[in-house]
PDB file of N, CA and C in Angstrom:
ATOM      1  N   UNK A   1     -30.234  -5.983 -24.337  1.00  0.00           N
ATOM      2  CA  UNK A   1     -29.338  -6.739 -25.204  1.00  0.00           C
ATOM      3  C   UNK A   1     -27.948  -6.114 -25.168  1.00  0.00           C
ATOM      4  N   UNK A   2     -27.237  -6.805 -25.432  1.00  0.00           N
ATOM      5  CA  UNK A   2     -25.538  -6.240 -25.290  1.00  0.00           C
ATOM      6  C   UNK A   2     -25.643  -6.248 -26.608  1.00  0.00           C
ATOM      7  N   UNK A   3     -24.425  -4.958 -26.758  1.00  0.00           N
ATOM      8  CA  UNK A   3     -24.242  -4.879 -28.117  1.00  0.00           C
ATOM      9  C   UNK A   3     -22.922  -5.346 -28.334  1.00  0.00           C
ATOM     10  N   UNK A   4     -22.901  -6.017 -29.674  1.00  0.00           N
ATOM     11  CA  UNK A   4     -21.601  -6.833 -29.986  1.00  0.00           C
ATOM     12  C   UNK A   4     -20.394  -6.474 -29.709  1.00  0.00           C
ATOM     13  N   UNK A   5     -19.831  -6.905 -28.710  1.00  0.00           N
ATOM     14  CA  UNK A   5     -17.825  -6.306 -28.507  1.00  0.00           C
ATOM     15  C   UNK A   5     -17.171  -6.228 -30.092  1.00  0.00           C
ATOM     16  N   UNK A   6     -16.806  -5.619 -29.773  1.00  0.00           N
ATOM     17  CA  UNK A   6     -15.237  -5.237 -31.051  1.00  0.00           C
ATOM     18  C   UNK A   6     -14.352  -6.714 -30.804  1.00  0.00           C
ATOM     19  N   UNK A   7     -14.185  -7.738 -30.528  1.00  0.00           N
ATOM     20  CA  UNK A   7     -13.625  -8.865 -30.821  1.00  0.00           C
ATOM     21  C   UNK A   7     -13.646  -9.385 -32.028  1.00  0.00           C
ATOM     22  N   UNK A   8     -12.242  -9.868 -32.699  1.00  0.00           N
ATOM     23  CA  UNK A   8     -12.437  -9.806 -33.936  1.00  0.00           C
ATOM     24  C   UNK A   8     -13.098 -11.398 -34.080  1.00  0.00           C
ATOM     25  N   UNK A   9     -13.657 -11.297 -35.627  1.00  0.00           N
ATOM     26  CA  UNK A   9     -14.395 -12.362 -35.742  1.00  0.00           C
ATOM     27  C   UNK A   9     -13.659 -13.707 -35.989  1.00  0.00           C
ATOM     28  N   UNK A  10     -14.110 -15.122 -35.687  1.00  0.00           N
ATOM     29  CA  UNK A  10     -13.738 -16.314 -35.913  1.00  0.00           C
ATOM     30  C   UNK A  10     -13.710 -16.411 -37.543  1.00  0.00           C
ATOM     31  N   UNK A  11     -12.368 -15.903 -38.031  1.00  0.00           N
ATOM     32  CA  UNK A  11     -12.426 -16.232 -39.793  1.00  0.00           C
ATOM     33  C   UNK A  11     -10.954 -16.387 -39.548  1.00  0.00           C
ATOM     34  N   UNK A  12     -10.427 -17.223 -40.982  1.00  0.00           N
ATOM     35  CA  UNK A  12      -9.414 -17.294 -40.680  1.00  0.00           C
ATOM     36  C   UNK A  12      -8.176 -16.433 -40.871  1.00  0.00           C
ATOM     37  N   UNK A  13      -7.501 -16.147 -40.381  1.00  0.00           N
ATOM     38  CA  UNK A  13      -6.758 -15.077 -40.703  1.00  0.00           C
ATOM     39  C   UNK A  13      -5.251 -14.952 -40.914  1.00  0.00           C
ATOM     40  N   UNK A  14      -4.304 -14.660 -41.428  1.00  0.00           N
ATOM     41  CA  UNK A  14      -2.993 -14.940 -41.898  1.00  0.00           C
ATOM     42  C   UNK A  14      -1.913 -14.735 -40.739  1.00  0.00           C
ATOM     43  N   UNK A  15      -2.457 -14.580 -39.415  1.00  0.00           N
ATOM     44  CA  UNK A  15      -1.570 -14.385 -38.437  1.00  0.00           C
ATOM     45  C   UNK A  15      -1.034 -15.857 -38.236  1.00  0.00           C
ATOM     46  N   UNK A  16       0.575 -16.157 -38.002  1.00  0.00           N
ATOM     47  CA  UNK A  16       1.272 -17.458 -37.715  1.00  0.00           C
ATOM     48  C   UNK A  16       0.303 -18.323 -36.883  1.00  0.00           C
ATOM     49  N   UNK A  17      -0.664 -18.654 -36.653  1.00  0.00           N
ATOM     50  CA  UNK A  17      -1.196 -19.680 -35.651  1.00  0.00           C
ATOM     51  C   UNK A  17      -0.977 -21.289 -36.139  1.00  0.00           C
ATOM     52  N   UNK A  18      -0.696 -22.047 -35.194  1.00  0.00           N
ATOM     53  CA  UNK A  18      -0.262 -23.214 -35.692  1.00  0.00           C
ATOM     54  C   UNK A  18      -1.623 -24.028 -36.671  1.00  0.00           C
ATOM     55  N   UNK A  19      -1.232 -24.159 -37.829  1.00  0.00           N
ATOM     56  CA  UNK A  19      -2.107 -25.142 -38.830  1.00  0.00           C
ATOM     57  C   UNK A  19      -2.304 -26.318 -38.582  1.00  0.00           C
ATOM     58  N   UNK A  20      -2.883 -27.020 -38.239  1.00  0.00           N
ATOM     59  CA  UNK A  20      -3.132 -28.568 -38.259  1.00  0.00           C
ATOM     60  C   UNK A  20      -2.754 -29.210 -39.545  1.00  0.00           C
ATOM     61  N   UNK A  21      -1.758 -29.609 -39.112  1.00  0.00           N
ATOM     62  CA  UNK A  21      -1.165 -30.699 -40.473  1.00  0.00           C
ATOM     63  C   UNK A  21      -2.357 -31.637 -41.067  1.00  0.00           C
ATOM     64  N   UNK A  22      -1.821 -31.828 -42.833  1.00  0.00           N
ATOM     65  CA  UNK A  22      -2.807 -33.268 -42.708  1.00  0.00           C
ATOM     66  C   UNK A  22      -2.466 -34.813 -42.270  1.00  0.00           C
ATOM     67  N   UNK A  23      -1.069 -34.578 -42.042  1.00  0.00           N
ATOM     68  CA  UNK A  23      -0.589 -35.733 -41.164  1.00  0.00           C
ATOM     69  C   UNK A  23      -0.407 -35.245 -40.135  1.00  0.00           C
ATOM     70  N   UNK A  24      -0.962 -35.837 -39.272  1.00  0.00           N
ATOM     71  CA  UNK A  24      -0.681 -35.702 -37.750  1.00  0.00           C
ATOM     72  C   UNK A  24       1.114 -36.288 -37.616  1.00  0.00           C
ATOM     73  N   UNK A  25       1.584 -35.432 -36.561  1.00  0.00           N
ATOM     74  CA  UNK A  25       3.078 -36.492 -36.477  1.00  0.00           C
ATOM     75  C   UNK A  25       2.835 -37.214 -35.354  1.00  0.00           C
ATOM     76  N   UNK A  26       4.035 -38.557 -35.535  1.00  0.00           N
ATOM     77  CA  UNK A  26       3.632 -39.452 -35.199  1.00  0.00           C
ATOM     78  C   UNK A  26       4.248 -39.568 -33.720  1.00  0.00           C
ATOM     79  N   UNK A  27       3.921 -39.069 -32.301  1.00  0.00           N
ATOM     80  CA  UNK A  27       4.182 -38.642 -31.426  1.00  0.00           C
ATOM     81  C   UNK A  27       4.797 -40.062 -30.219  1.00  0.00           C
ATOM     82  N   UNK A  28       4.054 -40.518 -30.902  1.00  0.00           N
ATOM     83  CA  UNK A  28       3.786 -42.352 -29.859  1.00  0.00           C
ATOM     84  C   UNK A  28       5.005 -42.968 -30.421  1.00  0.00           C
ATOM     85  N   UNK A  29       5.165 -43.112 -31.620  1.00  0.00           N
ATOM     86  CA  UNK A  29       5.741 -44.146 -32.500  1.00  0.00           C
ATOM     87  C   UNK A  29       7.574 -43.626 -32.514  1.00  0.00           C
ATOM     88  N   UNK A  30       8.502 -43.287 -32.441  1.00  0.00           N
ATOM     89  CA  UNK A  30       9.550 -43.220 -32.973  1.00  0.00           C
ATOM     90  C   UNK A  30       9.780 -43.128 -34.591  1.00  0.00           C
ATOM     91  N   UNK A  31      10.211 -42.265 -34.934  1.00  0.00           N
ATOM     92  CA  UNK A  31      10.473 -42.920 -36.707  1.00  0.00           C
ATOM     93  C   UNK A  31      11.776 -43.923 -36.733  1.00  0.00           C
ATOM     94  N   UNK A  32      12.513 -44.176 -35.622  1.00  0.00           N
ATOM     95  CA  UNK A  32      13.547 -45.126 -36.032  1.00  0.00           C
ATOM     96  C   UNK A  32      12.738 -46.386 -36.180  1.00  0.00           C
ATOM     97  N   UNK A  33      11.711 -46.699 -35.413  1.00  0.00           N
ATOM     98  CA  UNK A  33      11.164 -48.259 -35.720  1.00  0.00           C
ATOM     99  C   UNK A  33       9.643 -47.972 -35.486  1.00  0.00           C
ATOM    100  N   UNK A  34       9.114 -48.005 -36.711  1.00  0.00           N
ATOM    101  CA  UNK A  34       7.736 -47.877 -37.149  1.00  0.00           C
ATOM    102  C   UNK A  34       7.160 -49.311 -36.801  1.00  0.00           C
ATOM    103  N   UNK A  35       6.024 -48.873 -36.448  1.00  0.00           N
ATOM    104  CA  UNK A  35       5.158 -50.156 -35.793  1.00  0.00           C
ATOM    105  C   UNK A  35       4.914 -50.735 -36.852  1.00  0.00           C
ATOM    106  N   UNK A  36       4.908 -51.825 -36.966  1.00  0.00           N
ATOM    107  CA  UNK A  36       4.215 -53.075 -37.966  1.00  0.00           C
ATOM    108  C   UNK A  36       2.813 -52.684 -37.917  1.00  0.00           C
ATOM    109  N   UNK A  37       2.351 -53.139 -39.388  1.00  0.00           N
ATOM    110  CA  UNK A  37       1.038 -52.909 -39.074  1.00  0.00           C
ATOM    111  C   UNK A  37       0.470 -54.139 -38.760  1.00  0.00           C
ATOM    112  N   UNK A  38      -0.934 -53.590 -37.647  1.00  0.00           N
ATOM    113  CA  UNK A  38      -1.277 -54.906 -37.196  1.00  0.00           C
ATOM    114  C   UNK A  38      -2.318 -55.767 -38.022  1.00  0.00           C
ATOM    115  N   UNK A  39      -1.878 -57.353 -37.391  1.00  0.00           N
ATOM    116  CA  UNK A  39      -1.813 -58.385 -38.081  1.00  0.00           C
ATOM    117  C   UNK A  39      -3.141 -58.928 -37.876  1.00  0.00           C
ATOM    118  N   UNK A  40      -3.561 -59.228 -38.183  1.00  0.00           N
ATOM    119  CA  UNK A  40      -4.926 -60.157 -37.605  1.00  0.00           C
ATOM    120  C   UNK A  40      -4.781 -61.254 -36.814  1.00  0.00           C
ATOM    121  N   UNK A  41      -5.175 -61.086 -35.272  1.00  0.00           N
ATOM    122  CA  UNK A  41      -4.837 -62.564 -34.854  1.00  0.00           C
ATOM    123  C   UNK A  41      -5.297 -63.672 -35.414  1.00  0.00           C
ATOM    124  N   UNK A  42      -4.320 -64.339 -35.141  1.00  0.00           N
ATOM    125  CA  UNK A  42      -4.339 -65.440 -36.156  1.00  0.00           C
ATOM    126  C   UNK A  42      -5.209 -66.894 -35.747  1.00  0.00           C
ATOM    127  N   UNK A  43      -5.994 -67.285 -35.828  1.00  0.00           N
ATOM    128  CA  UNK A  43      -6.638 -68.283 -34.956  1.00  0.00           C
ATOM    129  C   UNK A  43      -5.887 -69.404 -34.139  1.00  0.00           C
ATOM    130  N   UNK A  44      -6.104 -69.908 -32.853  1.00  0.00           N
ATOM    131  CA  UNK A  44      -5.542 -70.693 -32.414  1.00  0.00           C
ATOM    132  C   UNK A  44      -5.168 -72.136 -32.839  1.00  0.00           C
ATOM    133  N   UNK A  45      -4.453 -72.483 -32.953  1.00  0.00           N
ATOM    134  CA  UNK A  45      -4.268 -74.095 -33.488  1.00  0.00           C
ATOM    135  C   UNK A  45      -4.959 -74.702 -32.819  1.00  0.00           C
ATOM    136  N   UNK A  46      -5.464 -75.921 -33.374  1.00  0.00           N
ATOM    137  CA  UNK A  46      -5.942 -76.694 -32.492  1.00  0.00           C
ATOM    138  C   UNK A  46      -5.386 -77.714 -31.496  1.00  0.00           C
ATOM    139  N   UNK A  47      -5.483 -77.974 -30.495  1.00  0.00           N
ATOM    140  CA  UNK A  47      -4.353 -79.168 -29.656  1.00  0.00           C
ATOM    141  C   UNK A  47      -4.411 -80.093 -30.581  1.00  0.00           C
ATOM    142  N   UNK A  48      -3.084 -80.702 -31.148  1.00  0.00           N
ATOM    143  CA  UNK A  48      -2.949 -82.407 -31.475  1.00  0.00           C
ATOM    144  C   UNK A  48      -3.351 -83.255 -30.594  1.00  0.00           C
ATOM    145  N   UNK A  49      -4.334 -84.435 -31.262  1.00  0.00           N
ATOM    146  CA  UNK A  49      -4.278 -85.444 -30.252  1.00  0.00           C
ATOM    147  C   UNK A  49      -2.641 -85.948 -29.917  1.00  0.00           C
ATOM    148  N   UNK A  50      -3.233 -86.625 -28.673  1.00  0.00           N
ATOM    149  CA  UNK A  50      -1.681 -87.092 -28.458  1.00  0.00           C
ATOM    150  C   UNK A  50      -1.382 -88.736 -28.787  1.00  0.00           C
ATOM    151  N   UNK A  51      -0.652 -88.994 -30.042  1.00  0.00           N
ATOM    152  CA  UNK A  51      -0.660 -90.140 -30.754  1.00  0.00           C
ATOM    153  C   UNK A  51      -0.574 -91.379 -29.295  1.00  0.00           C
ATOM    154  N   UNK A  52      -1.604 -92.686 -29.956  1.00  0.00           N
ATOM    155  CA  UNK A  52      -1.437 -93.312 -28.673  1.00  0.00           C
ATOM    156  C   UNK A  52       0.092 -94.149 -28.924  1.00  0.00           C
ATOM    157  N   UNK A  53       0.413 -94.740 -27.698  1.00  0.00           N
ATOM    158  CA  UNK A  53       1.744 -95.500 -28.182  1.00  0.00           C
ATOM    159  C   UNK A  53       1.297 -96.893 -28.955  1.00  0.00           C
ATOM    160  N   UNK A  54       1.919 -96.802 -29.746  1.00  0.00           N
ATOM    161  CA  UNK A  54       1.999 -97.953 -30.927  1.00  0.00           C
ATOM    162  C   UNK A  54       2.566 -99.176 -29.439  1.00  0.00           C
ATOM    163  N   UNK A  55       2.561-100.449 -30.158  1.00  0.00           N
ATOM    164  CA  UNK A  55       2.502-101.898 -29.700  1.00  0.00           C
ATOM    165  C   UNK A  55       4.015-102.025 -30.182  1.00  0.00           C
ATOM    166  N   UNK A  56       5.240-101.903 -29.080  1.00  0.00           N
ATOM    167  CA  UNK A  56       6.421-102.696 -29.607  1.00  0.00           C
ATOM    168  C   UNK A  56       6.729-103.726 -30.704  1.00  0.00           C
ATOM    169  N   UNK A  57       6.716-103.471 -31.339  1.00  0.00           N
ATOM    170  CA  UNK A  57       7.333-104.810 -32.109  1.00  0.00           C
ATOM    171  C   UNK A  57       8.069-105.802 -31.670  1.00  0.00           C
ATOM    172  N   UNK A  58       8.086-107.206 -32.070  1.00  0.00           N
ATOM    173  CA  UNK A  58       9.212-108.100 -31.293  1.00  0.00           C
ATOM    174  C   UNK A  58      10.503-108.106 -31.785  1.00  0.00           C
ATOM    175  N   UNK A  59      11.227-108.105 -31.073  1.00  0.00           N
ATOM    176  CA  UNK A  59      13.066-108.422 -31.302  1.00  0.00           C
ATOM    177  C   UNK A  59      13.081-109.209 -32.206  1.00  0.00           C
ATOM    178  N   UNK A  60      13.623-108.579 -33.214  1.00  0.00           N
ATOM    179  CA  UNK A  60      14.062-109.302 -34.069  1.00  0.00           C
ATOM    180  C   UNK A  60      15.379-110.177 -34.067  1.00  0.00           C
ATOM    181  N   UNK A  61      15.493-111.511 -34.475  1.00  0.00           N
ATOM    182  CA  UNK A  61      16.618-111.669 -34.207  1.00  0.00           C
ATOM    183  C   UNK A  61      17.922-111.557 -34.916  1.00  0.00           C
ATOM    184  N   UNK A  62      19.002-111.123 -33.606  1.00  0.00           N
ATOM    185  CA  UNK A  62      20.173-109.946 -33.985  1.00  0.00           C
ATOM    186  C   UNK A  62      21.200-111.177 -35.228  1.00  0.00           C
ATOM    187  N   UNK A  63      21.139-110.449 -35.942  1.00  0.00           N
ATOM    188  CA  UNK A  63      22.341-111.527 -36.766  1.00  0.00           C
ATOM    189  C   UNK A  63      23.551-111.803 -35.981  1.00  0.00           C
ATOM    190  N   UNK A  64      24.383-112.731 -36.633  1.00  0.00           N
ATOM    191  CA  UNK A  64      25.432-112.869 -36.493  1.00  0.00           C
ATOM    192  C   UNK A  64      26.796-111.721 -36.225  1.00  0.00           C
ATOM    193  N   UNK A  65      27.749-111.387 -35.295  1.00  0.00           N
ATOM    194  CA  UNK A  65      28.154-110.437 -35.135  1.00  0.00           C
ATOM    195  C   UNK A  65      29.057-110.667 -36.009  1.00  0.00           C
ATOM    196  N   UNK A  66      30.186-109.774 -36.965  1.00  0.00           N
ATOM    197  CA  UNK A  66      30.555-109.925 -37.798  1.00  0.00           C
ATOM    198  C   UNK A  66      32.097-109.998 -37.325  1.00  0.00           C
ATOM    199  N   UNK A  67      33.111-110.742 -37.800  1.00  0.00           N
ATOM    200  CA  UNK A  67      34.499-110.599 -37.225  1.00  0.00           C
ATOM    201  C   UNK A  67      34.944-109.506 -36.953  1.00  0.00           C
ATOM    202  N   UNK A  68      35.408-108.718 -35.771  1.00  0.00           N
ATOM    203  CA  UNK A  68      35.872-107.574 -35.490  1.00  0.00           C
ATOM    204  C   UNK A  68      37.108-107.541 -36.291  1.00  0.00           C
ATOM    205  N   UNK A  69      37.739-106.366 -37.143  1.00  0.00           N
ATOM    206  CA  UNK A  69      38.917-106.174 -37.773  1.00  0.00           C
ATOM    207  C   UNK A  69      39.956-105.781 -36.919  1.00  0.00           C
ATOM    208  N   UNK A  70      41.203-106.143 -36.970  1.00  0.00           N
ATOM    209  CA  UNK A  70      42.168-106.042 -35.657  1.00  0.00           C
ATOM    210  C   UNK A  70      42.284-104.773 -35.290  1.00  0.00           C
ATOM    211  N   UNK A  71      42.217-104.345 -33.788  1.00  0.00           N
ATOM    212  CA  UNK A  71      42.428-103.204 -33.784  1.00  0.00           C
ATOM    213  C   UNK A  71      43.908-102.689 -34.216  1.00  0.00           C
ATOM    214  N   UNK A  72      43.653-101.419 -34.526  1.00  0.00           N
ATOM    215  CA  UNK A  72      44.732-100.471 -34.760  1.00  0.00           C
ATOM    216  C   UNK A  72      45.515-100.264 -33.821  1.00  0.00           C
ATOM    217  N   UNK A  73      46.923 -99.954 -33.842  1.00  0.00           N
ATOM    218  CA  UNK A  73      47.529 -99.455 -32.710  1.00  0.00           C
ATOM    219  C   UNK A  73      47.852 -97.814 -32.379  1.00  0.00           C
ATOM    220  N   UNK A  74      47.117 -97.934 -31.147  1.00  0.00           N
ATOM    221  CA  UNK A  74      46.879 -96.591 -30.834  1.00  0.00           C
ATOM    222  C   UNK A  74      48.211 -95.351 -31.516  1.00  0.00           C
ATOM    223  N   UNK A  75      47.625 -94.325 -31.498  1.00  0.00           N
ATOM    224  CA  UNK A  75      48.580 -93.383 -31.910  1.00  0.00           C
ATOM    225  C   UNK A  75      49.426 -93.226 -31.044  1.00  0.00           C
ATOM    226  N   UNK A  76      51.024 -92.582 -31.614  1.00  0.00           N
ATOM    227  CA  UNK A  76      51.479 -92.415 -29.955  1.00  0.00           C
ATOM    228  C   UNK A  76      51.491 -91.128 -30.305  1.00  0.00           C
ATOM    229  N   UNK A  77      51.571 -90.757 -28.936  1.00  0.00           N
ATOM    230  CA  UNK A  77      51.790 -89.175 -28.815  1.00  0.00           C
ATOM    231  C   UNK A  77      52.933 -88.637 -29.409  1.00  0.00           C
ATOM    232  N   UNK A  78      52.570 -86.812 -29.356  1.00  0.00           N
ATOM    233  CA  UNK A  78      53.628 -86.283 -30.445  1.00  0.00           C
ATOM    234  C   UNK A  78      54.632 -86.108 -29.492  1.00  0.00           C
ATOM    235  N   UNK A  79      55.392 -85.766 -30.207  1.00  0.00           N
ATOM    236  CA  UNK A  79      57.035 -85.581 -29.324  1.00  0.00           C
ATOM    237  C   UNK A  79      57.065 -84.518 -28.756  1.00  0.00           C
ATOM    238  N   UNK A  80      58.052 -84.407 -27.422  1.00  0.00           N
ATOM    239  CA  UNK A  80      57.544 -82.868 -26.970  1.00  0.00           C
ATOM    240  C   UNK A  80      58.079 -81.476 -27.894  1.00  0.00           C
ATOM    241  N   UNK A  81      57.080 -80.741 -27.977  1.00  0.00           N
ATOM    242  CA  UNK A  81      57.407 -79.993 -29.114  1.00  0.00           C
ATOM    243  C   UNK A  81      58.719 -79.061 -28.596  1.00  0.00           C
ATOM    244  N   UNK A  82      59.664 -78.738 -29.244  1.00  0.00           N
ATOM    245  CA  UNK A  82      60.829 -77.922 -28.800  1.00  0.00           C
ATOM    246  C   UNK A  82      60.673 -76.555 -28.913  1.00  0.00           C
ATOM    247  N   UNK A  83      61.162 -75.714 -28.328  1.00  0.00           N
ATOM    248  CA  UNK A  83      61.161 -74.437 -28.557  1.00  0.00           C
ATOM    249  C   UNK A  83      61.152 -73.736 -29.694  1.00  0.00           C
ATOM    250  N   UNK A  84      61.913 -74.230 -30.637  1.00  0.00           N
ATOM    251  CA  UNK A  84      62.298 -73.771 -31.718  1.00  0.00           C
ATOM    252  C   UNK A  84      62.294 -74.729 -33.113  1.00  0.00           C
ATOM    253  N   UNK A  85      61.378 -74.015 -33.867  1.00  0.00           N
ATOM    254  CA  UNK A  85      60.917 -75.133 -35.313  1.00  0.00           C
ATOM    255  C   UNK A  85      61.559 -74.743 -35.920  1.00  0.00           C
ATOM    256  N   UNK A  86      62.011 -76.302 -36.792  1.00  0.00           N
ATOM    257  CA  UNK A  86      63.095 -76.465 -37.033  1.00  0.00           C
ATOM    258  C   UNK A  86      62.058 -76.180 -38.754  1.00  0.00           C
ATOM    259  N   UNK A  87      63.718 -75.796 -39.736  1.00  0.00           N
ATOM    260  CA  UNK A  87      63.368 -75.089 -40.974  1.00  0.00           C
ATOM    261  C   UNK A  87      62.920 -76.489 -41.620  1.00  0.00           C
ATOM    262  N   UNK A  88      62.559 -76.337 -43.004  1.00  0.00           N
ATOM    263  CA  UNK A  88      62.030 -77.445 -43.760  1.00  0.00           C
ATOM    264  C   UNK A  88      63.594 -77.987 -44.193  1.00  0.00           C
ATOM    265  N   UNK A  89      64.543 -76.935 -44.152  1.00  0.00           N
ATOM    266  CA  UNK A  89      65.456 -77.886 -44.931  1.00  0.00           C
ATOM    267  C   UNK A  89      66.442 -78.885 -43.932  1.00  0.00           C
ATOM    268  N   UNK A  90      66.101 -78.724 -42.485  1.00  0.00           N
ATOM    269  CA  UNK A  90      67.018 -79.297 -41.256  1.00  0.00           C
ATOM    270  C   UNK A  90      66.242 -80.542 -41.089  1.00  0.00           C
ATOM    271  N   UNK A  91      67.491 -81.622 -40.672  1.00  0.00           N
ATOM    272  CA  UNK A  91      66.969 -82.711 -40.354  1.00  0.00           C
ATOM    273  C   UNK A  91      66.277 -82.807 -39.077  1.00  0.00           C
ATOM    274  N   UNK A  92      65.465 -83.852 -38.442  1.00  0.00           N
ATOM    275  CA  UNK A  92      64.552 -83.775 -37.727  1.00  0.00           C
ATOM    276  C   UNK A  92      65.579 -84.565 -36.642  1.00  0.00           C
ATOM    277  N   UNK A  93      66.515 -84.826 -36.753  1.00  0.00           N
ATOM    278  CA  UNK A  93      67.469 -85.461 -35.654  1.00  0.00           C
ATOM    279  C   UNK A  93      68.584 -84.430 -35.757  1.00  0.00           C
ATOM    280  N   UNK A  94      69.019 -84.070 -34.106  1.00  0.00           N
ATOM    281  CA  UNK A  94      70.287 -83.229 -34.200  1.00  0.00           C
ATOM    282  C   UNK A  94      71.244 -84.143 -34.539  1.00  0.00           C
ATOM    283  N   UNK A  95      72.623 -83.496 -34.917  1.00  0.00           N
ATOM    284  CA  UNK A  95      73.632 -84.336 -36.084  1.00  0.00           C
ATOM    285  C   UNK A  95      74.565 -84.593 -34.831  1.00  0.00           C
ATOM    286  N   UNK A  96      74.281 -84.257 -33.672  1.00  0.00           N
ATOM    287  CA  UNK A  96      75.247 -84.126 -32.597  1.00  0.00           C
ATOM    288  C   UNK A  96      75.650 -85.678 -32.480  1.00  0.00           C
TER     289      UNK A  96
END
């Protein structure tokens, strides 16, 4: 029989050895964006039937078109704008 080595015994002892947290850290995950917790898949919808096509209706008939109101006369275009805007208190025609 061997007699027991001088190795010290498996107890625990106050030398720095790393402690096992009771939270593990979270090595996988980032703490900037924590995983959602997961969701339960959610069951599949079922396919909609696909509505059949309905039966056109018949044309109804179109009333009477109603008198068109005269047209308007088109806008005219703006004037070419000048370099320089003129103040609120100047007339809009030079006095020349």
């Amino acid at each position: 029989m061997r007699t027991p080595s001088p190795e010290p015994t498996k107890e625990p002892s106050p030398s720095p050895s790393p402690v096992p947290s009771p939270e593990p850290p979270c090595e996988l995950t980032p703490p900037s964006t924590p995983t959602p917790p997961p969701r339960e898949p959610s069951p599949e919808p079922e396919p909609e039937p696909e509505p059949e096509p309905e039966p056109e209706p018949e044309p109804e008939p179109e009333p009477e078109p109603e008198p068109e109101p005269e047209p308007e006369p088109e806008p005219q275009p703006p004037p070419p704008t000048e370099p320089r805007r003129k103040s609120k208190g100047e007339c809009c025609f030079p006095l020349h």
